[in-house]
PDB file of N, CA and C in Angstrom:
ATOM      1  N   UNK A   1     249.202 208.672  32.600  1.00  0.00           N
ATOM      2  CA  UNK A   1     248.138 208.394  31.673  1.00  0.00           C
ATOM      3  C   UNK A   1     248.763 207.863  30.380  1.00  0.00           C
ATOM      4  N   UNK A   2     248.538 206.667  29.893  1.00  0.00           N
ATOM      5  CA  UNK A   2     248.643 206.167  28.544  1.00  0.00           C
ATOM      6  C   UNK A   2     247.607 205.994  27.905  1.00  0.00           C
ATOM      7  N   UNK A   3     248.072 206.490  26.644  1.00  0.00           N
ATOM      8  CA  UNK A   3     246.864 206.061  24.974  1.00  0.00           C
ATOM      9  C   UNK A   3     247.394 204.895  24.707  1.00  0.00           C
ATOM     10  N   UNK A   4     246.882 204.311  24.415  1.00  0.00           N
ATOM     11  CA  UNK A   4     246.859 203.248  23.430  1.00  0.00           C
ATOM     12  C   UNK A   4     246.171 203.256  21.853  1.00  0.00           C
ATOM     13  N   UNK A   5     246.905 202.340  21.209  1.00  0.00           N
ATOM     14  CA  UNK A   5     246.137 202.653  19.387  1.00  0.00           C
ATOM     15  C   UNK A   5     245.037 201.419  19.553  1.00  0.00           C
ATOM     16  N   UNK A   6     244.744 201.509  18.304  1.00  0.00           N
ATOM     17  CA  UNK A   6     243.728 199.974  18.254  1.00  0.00           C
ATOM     18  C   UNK A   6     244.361 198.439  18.064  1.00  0.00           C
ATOM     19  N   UNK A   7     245.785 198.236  17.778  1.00  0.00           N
ATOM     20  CA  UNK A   7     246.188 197.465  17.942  1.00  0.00           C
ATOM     21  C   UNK A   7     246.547 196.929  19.083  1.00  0.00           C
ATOM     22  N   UNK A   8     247.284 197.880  20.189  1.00  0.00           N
ATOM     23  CA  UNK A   8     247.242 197.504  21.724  1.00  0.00           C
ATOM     24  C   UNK A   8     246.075 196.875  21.895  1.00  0.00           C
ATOM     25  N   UNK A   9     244.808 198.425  21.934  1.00  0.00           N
ATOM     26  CA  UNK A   9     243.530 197.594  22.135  1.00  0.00           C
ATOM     27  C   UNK A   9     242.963 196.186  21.790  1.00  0.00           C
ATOM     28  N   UNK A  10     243.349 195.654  20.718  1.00  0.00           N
ATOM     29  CA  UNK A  10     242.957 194.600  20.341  1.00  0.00           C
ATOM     30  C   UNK A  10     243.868 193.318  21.094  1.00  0.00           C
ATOM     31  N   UNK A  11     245.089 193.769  21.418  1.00  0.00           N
ATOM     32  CA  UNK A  11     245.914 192.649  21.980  1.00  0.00           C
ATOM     33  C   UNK A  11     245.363 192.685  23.592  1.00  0.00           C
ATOM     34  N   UNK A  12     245.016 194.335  24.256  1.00  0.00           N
ATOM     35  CA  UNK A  12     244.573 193.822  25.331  1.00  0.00           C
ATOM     36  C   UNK A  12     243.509 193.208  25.630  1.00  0.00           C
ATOM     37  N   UNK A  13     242.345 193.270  24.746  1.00  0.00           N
ATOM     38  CA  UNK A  13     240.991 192.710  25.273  1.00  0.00           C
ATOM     39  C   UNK A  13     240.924 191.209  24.055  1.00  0.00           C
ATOM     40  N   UNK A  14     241.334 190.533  23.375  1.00  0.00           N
ATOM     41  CA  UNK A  14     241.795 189.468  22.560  1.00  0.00           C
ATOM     42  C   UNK A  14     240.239 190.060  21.430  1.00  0.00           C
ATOM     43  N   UNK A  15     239.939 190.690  21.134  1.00  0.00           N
ATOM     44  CA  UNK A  15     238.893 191.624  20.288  1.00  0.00           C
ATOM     45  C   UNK A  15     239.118 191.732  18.960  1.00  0.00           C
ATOM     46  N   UNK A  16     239.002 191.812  18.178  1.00  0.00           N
ATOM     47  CA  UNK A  16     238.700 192.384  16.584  1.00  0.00           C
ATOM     48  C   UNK A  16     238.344 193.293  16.518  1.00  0.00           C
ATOM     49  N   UNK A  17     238.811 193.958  15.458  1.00  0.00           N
ATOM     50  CA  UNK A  17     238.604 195.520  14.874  1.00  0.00           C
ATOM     51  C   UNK A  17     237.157 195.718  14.762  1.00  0.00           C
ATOM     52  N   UNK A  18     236.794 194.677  13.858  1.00  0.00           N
ATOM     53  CA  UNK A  18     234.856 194.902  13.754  1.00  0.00           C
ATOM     54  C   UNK A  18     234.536 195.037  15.257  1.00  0.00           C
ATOM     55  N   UNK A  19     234.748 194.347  15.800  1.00  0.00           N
ATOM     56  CA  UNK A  19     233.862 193.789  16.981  1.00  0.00           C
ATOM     57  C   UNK A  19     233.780 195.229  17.949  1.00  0.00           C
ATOM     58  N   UNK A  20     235.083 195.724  18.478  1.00  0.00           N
ATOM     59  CA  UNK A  20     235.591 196.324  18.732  1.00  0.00           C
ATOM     60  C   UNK A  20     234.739 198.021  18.529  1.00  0.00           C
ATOM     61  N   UNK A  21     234.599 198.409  16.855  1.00  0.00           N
ATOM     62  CA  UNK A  21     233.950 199.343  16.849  1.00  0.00           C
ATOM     63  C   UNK A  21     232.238 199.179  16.777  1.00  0.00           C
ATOM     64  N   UNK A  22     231.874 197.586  16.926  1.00  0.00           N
ATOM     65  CA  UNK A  22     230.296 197.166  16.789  1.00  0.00           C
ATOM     66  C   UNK A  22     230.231 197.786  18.445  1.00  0.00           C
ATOM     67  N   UNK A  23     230.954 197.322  19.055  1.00  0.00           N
ATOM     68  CA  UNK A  23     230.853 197.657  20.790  1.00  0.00           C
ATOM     69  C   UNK A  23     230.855 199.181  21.003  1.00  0.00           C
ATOM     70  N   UNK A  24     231.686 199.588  20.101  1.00  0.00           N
ATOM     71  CA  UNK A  24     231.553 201.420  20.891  1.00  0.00           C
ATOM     72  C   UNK A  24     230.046 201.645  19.852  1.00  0.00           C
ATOM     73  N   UNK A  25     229.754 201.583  18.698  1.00  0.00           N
ATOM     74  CA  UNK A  25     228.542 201.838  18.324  1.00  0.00           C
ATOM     75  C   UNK A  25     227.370 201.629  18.954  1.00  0.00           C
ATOM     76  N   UNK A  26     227.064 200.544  19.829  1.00  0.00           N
ATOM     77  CA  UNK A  26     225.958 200.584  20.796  1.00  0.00           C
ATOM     78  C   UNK A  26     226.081 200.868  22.280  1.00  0.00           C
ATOM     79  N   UNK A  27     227.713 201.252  22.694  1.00  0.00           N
ATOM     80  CA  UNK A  27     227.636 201.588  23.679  1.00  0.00           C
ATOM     81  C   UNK A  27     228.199 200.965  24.785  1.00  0.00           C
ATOM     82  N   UNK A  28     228.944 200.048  24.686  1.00  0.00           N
ATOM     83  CA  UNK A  28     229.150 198.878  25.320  1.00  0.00           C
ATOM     84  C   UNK A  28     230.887 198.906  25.619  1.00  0.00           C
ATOM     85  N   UNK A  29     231.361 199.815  24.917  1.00  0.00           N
ATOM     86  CA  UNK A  29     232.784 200.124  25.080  1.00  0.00           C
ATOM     87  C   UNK A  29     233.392 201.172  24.679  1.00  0.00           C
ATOM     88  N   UNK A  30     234.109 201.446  25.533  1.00  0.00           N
ATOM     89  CA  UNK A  30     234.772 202.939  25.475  1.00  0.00           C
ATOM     90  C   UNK A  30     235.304 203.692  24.205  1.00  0.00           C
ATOM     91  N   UNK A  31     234.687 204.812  24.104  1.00  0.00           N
ATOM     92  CA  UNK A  31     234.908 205.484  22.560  1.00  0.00           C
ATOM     93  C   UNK A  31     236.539 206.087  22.866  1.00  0.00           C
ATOM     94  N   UNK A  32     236.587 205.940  21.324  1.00  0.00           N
ATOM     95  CA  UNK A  32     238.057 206.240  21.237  1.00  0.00           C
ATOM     96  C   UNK A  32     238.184 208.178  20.883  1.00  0.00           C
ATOM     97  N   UNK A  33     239.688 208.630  21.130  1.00  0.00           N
ATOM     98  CA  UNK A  33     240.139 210.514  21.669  1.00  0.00           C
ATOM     99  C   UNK A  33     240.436 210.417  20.228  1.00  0.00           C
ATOM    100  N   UNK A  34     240.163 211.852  19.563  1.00  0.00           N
ATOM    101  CA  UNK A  34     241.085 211.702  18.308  1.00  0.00           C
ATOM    102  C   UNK A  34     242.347 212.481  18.804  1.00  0.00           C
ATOM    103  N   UNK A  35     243.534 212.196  18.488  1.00  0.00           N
ATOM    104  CA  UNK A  35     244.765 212.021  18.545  1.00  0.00           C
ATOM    105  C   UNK A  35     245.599 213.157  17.584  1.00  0.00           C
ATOM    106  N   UNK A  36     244.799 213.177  16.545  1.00  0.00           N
ATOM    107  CA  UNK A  36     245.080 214.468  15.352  1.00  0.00           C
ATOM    108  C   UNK A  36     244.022 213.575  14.166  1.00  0.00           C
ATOM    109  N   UNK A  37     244.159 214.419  13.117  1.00  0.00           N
ATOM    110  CA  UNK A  37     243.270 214.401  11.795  1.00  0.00           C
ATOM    111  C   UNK A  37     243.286 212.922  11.783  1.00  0.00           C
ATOM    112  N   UNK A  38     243.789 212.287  11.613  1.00  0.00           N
ATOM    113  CA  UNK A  38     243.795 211.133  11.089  1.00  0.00           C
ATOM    114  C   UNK A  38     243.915 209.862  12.289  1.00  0.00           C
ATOM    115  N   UNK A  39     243.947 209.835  13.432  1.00  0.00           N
ATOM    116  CA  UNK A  39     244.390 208.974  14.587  1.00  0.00           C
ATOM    117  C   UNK A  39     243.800 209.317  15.889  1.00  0.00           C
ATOM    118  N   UNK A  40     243.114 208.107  16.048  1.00  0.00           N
ATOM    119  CA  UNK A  40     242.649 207.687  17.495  1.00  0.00           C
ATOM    120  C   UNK A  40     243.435 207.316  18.424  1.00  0.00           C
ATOM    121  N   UNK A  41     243.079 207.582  19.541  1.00  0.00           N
ATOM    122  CA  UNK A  41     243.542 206.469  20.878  1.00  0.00           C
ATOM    123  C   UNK A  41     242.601 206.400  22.231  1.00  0.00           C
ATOM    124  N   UNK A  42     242.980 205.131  22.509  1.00  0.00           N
ATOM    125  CA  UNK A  42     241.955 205.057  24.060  1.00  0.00           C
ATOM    126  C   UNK A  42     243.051 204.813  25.172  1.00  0.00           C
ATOM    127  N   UNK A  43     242.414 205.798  26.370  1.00  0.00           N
ATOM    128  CA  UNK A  43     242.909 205.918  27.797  1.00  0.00           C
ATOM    129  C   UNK A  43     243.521 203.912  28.045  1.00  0.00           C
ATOM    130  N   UNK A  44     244.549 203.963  28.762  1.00  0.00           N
ATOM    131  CA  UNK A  44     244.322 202.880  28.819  1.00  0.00           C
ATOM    132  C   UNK A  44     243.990 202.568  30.402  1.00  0.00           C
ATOM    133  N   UNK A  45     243.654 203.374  30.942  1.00  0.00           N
ATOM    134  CA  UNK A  45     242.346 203.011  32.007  1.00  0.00           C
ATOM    135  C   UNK A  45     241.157 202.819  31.898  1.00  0.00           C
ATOM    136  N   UNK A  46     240.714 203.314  30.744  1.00  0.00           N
ATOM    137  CA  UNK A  46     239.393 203.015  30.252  1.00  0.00           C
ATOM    138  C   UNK A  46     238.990 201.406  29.718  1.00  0.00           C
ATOM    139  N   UNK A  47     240.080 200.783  28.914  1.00  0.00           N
ATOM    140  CA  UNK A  47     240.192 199.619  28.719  1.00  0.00           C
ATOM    141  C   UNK A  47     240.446 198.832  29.879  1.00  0.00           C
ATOM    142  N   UNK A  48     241.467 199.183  30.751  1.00  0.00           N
ATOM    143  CA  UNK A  48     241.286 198.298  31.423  1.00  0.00           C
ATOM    144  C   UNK A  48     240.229 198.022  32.751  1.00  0.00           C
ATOM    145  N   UNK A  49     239.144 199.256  32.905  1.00  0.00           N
ATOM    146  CA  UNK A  49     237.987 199.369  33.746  1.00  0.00           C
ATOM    147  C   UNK A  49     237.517 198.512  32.497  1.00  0.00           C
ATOM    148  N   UNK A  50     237.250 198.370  31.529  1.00  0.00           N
ATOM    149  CA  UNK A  50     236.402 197.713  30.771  1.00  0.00           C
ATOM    150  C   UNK A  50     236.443 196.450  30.608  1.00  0.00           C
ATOM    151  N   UNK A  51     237.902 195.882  31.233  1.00  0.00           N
ATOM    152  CA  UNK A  51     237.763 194.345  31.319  1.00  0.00           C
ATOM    153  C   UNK A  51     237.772 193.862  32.202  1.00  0.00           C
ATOM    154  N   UNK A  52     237.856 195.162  33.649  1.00  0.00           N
ATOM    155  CA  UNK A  52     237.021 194.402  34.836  1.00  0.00           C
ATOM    156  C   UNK A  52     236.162 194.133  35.189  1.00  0.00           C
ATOM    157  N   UNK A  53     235.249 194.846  34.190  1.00  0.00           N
ATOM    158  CA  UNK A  53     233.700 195.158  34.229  1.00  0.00           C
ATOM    159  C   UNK A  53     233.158 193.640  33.814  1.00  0.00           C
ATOM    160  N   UNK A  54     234.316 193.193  32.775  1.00  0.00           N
ATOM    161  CA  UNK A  54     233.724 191.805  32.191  1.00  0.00           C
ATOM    162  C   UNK A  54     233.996 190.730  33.604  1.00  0.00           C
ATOM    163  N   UNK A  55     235.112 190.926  33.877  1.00  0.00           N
ATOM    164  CA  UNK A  55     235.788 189.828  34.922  1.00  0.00           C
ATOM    165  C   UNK A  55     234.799 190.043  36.081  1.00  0.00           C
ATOM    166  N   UNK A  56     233.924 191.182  36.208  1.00  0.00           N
ATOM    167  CA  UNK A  56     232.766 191.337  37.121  1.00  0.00           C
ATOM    168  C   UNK A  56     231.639 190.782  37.274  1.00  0.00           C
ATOM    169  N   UNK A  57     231.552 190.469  35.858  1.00  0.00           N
ATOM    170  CA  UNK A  57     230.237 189.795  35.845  1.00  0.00           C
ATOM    171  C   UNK A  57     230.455 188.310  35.496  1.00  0.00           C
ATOM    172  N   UNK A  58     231.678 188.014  35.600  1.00  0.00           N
ATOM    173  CA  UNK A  58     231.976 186.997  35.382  1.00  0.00           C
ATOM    174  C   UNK A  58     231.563 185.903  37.231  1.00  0.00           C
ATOM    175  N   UNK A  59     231.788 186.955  37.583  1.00  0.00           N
ATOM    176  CA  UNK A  59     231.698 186.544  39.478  1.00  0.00           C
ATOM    177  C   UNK A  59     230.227 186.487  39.941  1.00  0.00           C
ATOM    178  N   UNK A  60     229.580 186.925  38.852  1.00  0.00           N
ATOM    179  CA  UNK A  60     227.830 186.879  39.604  1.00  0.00           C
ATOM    180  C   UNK A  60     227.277 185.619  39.353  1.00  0.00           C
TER     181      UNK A  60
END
C-alpha cells in the first residue's frame, strides 16, 4: 500500500490543486487520509481506480 501527497497526485492525474479539491467536494474523487495534524495523503489505488474510471468512460 502507498500514500501519496498532493503533489504525486497532481503529477499522476495531470490535475490542479483547485480542481483537484473542487472534485473531492462534490464527490467525484477520492478524499484524502489525514496523515497527522497537519498532512494528507491518498491510497494510491484509489487514484489510480480513479483514472480508470476516466479511461472507462472514455470506451463508451
Amino acid at each position: 500500500m502507498k500514500v501519496l501527497r498532493l503533489s504525486q497526485v497532481m503529477l499522476s492525474t495531470g490535475l490542479g490543486r483547485s480542481t483537484i479539491y473542487k472534485y473531492i467536494a462534490i464527490g467525484n474523487f477520492p478524499a484524502p487520509f489525514k496523515l497527522s495534524e497537519r498532512c494528507v495523503g491518498w491510497l494510491e489505488s484509489e487514484i489510480q481506480q480513479w483514472i480508470q474510471s476516466r479511461l472507462d468512460m472514455r470506451k463508451r
